[in-house]
N, C-alpha and C. Protein backbone atom coordinates (compact mmCIF):
# COMPACT_ATOMS: atom_id res chain seq x y z
N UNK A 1 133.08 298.02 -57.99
CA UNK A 1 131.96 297.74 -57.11
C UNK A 1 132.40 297.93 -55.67
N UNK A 2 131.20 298.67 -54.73
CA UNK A 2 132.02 298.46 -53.31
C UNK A 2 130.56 297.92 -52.78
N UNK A 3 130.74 297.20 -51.67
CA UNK A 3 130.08 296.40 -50.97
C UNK A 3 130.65 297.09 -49.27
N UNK A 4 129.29 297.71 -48.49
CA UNK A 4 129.81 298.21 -47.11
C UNK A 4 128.54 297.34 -46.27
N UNK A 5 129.05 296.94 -45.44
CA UNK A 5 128.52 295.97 -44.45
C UNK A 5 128.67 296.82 -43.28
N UNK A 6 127.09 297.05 -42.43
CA UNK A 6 127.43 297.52 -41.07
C UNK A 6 127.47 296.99 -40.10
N UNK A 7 128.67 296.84 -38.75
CA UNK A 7 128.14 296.26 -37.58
C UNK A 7 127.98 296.70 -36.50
N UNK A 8 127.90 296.76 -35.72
CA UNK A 8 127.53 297.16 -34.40
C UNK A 8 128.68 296.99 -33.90
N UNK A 9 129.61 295.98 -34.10
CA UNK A 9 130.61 295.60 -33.61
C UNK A 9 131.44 294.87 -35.11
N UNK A 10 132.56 294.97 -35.69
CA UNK A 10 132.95 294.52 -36.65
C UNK A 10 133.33 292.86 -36.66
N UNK A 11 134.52 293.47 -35.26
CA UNK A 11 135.93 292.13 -35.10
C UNK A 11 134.78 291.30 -35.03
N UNK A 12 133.33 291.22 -34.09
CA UNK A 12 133.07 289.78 -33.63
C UNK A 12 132.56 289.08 -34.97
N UNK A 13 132.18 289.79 -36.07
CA UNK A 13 131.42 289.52 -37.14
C UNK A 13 133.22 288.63 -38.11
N UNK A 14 134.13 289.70 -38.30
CA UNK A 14 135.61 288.87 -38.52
C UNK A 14 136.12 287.78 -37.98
N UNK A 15 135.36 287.49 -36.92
CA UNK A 15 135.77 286.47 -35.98
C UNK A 15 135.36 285.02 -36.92
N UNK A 16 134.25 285.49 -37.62
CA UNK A 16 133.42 284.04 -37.93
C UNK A 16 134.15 283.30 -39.00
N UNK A 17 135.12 284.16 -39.90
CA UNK A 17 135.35 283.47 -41.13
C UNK A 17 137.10 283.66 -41.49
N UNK A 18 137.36 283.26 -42.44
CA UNK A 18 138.94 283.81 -42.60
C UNK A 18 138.55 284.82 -43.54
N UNK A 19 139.64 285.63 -43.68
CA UNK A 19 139.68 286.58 -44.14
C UNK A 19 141.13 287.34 -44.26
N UNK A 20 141.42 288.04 -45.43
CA UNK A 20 142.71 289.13 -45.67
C UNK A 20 142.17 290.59 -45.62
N UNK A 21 143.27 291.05 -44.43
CA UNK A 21 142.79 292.66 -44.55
C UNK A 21 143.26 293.19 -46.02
N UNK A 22 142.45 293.92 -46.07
CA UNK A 22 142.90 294.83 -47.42
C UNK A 22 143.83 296.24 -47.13
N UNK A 23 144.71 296.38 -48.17
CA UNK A 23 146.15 297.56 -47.87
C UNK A 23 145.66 298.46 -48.90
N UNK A 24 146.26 299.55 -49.11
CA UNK A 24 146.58 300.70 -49.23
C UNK A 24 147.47 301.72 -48.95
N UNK A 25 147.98 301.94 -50.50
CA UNK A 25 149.25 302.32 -50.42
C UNK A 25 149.90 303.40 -49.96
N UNK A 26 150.77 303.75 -49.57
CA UNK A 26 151.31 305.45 -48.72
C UNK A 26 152.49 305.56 -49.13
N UNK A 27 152.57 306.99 -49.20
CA UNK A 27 154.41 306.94 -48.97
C UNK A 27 155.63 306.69 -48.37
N UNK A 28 154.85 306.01 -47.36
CA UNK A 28 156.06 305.11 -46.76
C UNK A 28 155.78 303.61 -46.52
N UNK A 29 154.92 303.22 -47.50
CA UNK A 29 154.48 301.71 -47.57
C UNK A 29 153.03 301.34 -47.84
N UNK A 30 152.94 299.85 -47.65
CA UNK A 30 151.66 299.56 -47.39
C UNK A 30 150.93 299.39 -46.08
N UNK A 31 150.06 300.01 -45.87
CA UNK A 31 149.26 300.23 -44.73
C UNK A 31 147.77 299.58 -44.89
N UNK A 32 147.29 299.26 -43.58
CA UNK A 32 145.91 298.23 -43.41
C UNK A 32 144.42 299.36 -44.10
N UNK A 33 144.37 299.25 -45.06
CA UNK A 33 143.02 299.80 -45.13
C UNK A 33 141.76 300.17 -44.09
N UNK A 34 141.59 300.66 -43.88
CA UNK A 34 140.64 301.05 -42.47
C UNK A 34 139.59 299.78 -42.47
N UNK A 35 138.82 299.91 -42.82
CA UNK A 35 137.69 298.90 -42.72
C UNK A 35 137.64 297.61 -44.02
N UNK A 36 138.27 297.56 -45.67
CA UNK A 36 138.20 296.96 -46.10
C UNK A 36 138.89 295.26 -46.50
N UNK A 37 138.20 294.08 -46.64
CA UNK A 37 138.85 292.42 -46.41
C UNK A 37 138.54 291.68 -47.57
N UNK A 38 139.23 290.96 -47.60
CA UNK A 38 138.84 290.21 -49.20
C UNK A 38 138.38 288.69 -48.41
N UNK A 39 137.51 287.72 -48.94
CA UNK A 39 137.08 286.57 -48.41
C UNK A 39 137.51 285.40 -49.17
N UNK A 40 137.99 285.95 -50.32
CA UNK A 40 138.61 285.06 -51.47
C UNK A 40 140.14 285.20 -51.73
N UNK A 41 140.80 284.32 -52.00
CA UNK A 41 142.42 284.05 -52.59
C UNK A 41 142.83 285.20 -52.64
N UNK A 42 143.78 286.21 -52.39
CA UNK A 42 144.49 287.39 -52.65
C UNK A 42 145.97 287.16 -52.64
N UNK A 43 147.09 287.73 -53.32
CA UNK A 43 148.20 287.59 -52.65
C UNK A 43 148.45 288.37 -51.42
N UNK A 44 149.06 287.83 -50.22
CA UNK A 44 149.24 288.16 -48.63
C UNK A 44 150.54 288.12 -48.64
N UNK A 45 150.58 289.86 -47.67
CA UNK A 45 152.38 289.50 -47.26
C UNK A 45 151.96 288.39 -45.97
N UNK A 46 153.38 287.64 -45.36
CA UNK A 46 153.09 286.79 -44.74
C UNK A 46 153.82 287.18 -43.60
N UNK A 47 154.15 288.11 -43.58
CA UNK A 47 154.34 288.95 -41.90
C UNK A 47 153.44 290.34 -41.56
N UNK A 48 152.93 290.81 -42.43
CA UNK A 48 152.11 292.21 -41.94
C UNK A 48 150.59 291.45 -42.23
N UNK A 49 150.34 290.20 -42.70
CA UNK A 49 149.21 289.83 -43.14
C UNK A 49 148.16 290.30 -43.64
N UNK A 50 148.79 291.28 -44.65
CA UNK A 50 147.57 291.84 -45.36
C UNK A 50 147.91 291.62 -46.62
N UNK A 51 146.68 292.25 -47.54
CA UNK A 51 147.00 291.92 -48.83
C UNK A 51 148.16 292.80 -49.65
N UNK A 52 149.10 291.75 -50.74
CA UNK A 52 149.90 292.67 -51.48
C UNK A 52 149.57 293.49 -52.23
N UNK A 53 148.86 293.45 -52.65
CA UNK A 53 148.18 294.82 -53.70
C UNK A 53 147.42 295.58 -52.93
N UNK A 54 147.59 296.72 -53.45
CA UNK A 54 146.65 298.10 -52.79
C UNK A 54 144.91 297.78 -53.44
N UNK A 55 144.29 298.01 -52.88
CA UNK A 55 142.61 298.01 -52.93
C UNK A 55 141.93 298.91 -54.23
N UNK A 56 142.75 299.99 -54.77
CA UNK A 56 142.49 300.15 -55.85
C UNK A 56 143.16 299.19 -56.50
N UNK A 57 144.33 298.98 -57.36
CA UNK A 57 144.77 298.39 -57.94
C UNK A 57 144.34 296.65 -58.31
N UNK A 58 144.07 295.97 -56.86
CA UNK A 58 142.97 295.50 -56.73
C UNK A 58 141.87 294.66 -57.25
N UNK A 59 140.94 295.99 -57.14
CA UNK A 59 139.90 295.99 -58.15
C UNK A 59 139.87 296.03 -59.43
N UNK A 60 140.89 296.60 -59.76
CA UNK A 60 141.42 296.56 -61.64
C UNK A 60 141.51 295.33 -61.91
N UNK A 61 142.36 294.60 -60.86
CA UNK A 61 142.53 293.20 -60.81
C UNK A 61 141.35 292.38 -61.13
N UNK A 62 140.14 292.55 -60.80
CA UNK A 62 139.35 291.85 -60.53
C UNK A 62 139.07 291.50 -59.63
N UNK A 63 139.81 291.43 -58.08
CA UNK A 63 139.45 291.34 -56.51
C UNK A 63 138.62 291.85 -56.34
N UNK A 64 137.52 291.38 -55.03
CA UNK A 64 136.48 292.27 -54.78
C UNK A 64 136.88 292.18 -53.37
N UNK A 65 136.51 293.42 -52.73
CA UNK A 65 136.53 294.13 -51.47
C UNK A 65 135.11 294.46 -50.71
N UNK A 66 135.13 294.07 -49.57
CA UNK A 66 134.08 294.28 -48.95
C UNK A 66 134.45 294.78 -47.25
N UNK A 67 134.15 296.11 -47.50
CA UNK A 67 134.38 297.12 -46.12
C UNK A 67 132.89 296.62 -45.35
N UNK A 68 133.66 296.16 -43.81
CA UNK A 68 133.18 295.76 -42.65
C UNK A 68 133.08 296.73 -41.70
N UNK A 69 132.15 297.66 -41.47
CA UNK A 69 131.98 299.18 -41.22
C UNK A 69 131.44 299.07 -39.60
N UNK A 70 132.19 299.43 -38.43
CA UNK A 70 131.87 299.48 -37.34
C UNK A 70 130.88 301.09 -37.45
N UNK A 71 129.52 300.61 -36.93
CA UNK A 71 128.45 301.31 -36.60
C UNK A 71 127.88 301.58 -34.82
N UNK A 72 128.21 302.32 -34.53
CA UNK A 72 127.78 302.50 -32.99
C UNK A 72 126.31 302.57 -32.70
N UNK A 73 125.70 303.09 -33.85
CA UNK A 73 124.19 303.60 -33.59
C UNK A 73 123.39 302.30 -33.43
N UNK A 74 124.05 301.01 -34.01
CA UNK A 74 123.16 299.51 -33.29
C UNK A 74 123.13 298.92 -32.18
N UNK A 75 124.39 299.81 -31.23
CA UNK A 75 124.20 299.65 -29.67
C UNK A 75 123.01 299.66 -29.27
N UNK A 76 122.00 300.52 -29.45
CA UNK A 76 121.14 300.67 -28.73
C UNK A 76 119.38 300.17 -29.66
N UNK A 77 120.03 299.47 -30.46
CA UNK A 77 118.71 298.57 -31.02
C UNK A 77 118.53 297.14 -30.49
N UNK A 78 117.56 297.06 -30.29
CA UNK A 78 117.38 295.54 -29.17
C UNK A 78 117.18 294.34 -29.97
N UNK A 79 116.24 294.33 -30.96
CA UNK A 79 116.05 293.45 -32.24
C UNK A 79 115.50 293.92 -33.40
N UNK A 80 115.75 293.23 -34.54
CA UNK A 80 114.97 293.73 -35.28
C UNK A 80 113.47 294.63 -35.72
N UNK A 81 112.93 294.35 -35.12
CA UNK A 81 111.11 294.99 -34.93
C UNK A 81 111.50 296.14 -34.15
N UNK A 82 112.14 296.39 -32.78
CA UNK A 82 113.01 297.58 -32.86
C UNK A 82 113.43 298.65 -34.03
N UNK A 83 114.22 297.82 -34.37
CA UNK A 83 115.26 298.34 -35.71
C UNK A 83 113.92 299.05 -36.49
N UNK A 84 113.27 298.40 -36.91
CA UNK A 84 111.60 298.37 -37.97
C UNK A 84 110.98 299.62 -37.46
N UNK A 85 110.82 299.47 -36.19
CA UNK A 85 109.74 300.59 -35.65
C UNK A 85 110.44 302.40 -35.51
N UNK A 86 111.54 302.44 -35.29
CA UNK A 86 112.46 303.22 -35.36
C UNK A 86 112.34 304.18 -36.97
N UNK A 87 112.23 302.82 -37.77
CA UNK A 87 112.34 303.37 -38.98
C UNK A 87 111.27 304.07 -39.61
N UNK A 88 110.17 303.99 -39.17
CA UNK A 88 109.17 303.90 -39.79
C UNK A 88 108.19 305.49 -38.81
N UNK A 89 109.06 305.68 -38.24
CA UNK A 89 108.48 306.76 -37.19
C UNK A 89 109.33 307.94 -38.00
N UNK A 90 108.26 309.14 -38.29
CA UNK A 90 109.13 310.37 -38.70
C UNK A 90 109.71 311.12 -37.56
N UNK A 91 111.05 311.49 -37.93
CA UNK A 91 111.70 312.16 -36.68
C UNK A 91 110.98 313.49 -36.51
N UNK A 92 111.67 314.42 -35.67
CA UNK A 92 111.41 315.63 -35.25
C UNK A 92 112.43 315.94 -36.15
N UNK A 93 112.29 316.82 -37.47
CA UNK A 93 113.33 317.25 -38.02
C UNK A 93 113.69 318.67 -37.72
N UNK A 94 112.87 319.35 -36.89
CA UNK A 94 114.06 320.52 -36.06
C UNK A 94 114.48 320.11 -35.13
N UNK A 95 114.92 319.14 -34.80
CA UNK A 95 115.98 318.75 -33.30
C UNK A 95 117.34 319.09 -34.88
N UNK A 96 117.60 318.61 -36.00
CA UNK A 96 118.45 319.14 -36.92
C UNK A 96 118.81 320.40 -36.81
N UNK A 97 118.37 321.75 -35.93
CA UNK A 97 118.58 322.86 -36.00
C UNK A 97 119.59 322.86 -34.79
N UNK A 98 119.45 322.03 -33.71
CA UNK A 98 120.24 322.43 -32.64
C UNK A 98 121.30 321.61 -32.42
N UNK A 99 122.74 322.47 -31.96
CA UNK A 99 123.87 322.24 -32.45
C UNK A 99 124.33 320.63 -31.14
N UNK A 100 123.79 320.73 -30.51
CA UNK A 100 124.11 319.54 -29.34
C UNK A 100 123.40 317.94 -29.58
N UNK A 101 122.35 318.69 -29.91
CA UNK A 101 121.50 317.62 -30.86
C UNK A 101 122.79 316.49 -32.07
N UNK A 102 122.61 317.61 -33.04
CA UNK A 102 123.47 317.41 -34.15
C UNK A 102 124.75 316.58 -33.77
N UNK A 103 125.32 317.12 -32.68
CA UNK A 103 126.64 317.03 -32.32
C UNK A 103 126.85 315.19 -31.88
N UNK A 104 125.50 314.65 -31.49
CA UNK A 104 125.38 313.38 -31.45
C UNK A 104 125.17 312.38 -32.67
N UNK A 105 124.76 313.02 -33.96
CA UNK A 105 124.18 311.91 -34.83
C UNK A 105 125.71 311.80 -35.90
N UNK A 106 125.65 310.38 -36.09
CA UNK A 106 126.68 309.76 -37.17
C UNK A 106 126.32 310.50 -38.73
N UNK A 107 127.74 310.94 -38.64
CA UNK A 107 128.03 311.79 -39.80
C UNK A 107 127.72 313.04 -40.12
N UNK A 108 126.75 313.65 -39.13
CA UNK A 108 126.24 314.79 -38.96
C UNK A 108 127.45 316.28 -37.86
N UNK A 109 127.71 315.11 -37.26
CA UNK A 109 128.40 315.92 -36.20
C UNK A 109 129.61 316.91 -36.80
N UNK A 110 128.82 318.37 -36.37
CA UNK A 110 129.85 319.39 -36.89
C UNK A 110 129.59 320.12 -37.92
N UNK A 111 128.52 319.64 -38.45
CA UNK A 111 127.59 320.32 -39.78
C UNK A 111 126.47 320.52 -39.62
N UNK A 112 126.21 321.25 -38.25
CA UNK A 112 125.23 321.96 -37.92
C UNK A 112 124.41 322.93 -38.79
N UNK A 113 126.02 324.09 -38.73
CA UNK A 113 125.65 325.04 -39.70
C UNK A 113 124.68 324.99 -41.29
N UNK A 114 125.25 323.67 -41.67
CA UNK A 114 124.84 323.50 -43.41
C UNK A 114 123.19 322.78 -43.07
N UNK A 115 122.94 322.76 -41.71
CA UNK A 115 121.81 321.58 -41.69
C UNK A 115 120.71 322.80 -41.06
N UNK A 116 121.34 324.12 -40.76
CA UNK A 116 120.27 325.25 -40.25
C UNK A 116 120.24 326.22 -41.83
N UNK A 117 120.64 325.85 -42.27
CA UNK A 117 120.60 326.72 -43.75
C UNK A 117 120.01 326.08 -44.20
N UNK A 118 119.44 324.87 -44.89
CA UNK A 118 119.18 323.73 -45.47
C UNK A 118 117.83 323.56 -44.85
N UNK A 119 117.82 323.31 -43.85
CA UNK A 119 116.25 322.49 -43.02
C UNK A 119 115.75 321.65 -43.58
N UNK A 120 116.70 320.64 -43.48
CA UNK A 120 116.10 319.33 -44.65
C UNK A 120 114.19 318.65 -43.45
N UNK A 121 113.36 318.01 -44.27
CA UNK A 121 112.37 317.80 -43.71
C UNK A 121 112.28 316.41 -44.38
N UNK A 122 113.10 315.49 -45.36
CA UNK A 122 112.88 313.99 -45.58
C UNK A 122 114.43 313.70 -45.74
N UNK A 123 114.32 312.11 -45.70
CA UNK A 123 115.26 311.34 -46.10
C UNK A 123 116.08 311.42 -47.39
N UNK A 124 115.20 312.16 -48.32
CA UNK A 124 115.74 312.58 -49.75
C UNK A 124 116.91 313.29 -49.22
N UNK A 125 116.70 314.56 -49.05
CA UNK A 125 117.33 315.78 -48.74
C UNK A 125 118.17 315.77 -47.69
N UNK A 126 117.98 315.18 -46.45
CA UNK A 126 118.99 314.61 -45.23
C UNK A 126 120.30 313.58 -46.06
N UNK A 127 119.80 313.22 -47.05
CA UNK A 127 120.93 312.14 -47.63
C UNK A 127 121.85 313.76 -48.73
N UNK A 128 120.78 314.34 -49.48
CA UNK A 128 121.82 314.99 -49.97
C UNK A 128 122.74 316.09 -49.41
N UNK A 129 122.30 316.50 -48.16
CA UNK A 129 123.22 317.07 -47.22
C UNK A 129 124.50 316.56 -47.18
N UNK A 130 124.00 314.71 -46.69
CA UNK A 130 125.88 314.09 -46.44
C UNK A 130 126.15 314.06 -47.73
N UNK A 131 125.60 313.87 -49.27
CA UNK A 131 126.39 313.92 -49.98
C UNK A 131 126.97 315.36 -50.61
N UNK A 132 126.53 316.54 -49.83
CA UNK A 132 127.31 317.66 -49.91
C UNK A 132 128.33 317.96 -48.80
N UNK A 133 128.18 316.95 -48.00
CA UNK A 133 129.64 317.77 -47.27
C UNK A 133 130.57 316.84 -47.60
N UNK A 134 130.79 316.06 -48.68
CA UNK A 134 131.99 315.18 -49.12
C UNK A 134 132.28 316.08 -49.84
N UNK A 135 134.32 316.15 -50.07
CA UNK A 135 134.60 316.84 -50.46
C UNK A 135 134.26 317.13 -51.85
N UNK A 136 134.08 315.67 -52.58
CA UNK A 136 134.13 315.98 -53.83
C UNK A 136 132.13 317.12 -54.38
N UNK A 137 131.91 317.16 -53.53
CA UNK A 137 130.67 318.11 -53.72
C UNK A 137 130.28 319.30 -52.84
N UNK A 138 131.58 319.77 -52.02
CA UNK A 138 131.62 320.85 -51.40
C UNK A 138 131.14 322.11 -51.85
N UNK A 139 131.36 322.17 -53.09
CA UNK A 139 131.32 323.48 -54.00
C UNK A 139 129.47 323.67 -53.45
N UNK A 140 128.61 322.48 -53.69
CA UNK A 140 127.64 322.88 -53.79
C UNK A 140 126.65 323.71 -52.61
N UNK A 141 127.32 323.80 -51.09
CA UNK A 141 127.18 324.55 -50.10
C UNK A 141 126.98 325.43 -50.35
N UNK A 142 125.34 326.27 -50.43
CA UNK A 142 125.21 327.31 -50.76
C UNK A 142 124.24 327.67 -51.70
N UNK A 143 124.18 326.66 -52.72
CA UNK A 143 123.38 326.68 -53.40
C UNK A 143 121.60 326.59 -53.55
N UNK A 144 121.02 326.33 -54.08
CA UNK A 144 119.71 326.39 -53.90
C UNK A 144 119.01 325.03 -53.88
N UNK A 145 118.10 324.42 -53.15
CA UNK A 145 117.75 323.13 -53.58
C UNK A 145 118.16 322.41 -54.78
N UNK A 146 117.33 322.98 -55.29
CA UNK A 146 116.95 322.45 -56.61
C UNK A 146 118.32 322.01 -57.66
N UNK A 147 119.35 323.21 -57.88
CA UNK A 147 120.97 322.98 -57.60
C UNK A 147 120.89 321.85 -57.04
N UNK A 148 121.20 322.06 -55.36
CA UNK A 148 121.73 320.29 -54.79
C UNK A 148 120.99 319.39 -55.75
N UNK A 149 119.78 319.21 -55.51
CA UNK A 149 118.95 317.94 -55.89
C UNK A 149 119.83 317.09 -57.36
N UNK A 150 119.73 318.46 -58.41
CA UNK A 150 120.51 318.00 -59.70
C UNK A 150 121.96 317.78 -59.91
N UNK A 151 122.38 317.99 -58.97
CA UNK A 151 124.03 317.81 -59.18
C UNK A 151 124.38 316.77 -58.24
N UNK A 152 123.86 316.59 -56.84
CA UNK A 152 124.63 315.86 -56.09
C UNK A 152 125.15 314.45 -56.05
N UNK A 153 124.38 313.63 -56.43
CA UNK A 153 125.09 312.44 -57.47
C UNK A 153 125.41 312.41 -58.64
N UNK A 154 125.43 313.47 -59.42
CA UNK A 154 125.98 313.33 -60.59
C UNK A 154 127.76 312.55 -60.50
N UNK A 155 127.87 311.95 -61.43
CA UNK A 155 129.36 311.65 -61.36
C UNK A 155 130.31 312.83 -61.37
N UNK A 156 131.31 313.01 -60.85
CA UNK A 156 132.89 313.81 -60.69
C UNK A 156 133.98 312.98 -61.52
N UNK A 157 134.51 313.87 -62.00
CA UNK A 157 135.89 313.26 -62.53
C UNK A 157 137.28 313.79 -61.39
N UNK A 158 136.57 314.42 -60.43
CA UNK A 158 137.67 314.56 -59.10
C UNK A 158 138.19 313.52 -58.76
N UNK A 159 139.22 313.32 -57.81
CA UNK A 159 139.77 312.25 -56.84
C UNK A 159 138.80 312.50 -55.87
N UNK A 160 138.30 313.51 -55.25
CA UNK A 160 137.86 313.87 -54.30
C UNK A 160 136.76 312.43 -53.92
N UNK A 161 136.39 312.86 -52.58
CA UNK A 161 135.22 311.76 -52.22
C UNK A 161 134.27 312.16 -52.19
N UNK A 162 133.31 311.15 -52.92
CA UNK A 162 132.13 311.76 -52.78
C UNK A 162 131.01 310.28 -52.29
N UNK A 163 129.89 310.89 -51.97
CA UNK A 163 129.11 309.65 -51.89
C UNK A 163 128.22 309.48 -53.26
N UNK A 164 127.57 308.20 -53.08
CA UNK A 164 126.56 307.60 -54.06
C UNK A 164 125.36 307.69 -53.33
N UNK A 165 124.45 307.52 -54.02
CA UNK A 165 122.79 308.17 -53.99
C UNK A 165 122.72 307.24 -52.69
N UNK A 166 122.66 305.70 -53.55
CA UNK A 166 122.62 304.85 -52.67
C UNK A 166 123.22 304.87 -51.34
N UNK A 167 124.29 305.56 -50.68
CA UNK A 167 124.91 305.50 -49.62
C UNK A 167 124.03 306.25 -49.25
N UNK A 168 124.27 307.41 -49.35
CA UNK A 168 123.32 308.69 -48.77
C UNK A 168 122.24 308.53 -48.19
N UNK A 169 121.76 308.04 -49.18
CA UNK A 169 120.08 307.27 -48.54
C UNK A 169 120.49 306.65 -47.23
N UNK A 170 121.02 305.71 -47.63
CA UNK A 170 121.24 304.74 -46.39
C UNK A 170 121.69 305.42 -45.15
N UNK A 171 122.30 306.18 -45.29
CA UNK A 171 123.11 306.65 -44.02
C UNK A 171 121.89 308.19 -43.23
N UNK A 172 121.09 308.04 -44.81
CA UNK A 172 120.18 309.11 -43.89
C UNK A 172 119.21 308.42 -43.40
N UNK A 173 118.86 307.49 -43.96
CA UNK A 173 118.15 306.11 -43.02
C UNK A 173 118.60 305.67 -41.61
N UNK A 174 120.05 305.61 -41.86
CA UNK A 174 120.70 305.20 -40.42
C UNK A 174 120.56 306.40 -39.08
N UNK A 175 120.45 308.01 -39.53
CA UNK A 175 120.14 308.81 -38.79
C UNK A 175 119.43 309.15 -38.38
N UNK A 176 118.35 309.06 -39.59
CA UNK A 176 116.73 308.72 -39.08
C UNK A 176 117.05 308.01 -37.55
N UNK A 177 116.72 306.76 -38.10
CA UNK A 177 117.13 305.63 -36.58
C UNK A 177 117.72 306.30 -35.45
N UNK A 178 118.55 306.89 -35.86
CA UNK A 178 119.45 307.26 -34.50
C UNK A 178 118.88 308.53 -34.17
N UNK A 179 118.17 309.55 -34.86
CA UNK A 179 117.15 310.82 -34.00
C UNK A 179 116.08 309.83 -33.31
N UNK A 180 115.38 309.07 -33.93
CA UNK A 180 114.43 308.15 -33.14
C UNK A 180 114.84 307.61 -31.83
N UNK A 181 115.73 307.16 -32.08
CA UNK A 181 116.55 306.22 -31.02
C UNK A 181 116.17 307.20 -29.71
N UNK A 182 117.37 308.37 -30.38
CA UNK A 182 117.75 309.29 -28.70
C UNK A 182 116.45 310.05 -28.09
N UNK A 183 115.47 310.04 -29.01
CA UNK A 183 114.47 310.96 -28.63
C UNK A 183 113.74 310.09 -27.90
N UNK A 184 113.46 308.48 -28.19
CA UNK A 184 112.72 307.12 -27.32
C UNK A 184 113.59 307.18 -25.80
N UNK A 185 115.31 307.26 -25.96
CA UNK A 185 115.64 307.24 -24.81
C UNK A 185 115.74 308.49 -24.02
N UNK A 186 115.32 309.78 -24.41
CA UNK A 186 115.51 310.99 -23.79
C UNK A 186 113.78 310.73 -23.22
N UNK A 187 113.06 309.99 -23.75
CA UNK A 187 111.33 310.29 -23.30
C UNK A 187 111.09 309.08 -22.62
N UNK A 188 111.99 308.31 -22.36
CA UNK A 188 111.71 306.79 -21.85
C UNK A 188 112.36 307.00 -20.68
């Protein structure tokens, strides 16, 4: 199971509770997992203060992990009903064609190209974009809709990364927001 929490700001949200960073293993040790913390009992080294087991291994365990995901794009939401109204407004989905545009939105930036081939026009299809430029679904660049549509969450038996439906969505939800956003503050 993974559990991703977004903040606007992480540490102040870490601030509130105790918590063990979560590790991950390398070839020259254990290293702090980027964003993931356990809130429950783990074994902790007691000088690098993170957890002794790696985050896969982990989870085999039965530990659960919950990545605390610093999000920039909530800088500029004021409150909720904000947040709401943002969402609920369809973007301009050819500002997606231009590369400066692009070059601003989370997770988009740099995949211009796949997003002027593509011309996604909903949230469906904007999500299966990001879940084609993970590696583990690269292959499918190129292909024809209908291709993406049926393969792109399918499960992989790769290592590679890939996303889940559910992320995708979300994160094409979150871009939504953030074309809204810049286009309220480019007209405001």
């Amino acid at each position: 199971m993974d559990i991703d929490i977004d903040f606007c700001n992480r540490n102040i949200a870490l601030e509130k509770f105790k918590h063990v960073s979560a590790a991950r293993k390398t070839d020259t040790g254990m290293l702090a997992h980027n964003t993931g913390i356990y809130v429950h009992n783990i074994p902790t080294n007691p000088i690098t203060k993170l957890s002794n087991i790696d985050y896969k291994e982990a989870e085999k365990r039965g530990y659960f992990k919950i990545d605390f995901l610093n999000v920039s794009v909530y800088n500029g939401i004021k409150d909720n009903d904000h947040l709401l109204r943002l969402m609920e407004i369809e973007p301009i989905w050819e500002l997606l064609l231009k590369d400066e545009f692009v070059n601003l939105l989370f997770h988009l930036k740099g995949h211009c190209d796949i997003l002027k081939t593509y011309r996604p026009t909903s949230v469906e299809q904007l999500a299966a974009i990001l879940g084609m430029i993970r590696p583990a679904k690269r292959y499918l660049i190129g292909k024809d809709w209908t291709t993406v549509m049926n393969e792109v969450w399918t499960s992989t038996e790769s290592s590679d990364f890939a996303f889940k439906k559910s992320h995708g969505t979300v994160y094409a939800m979150l871009i939504v927001v953030q074309m809204n956003l810049i286009s309220e503050q480019l007209s405001g």
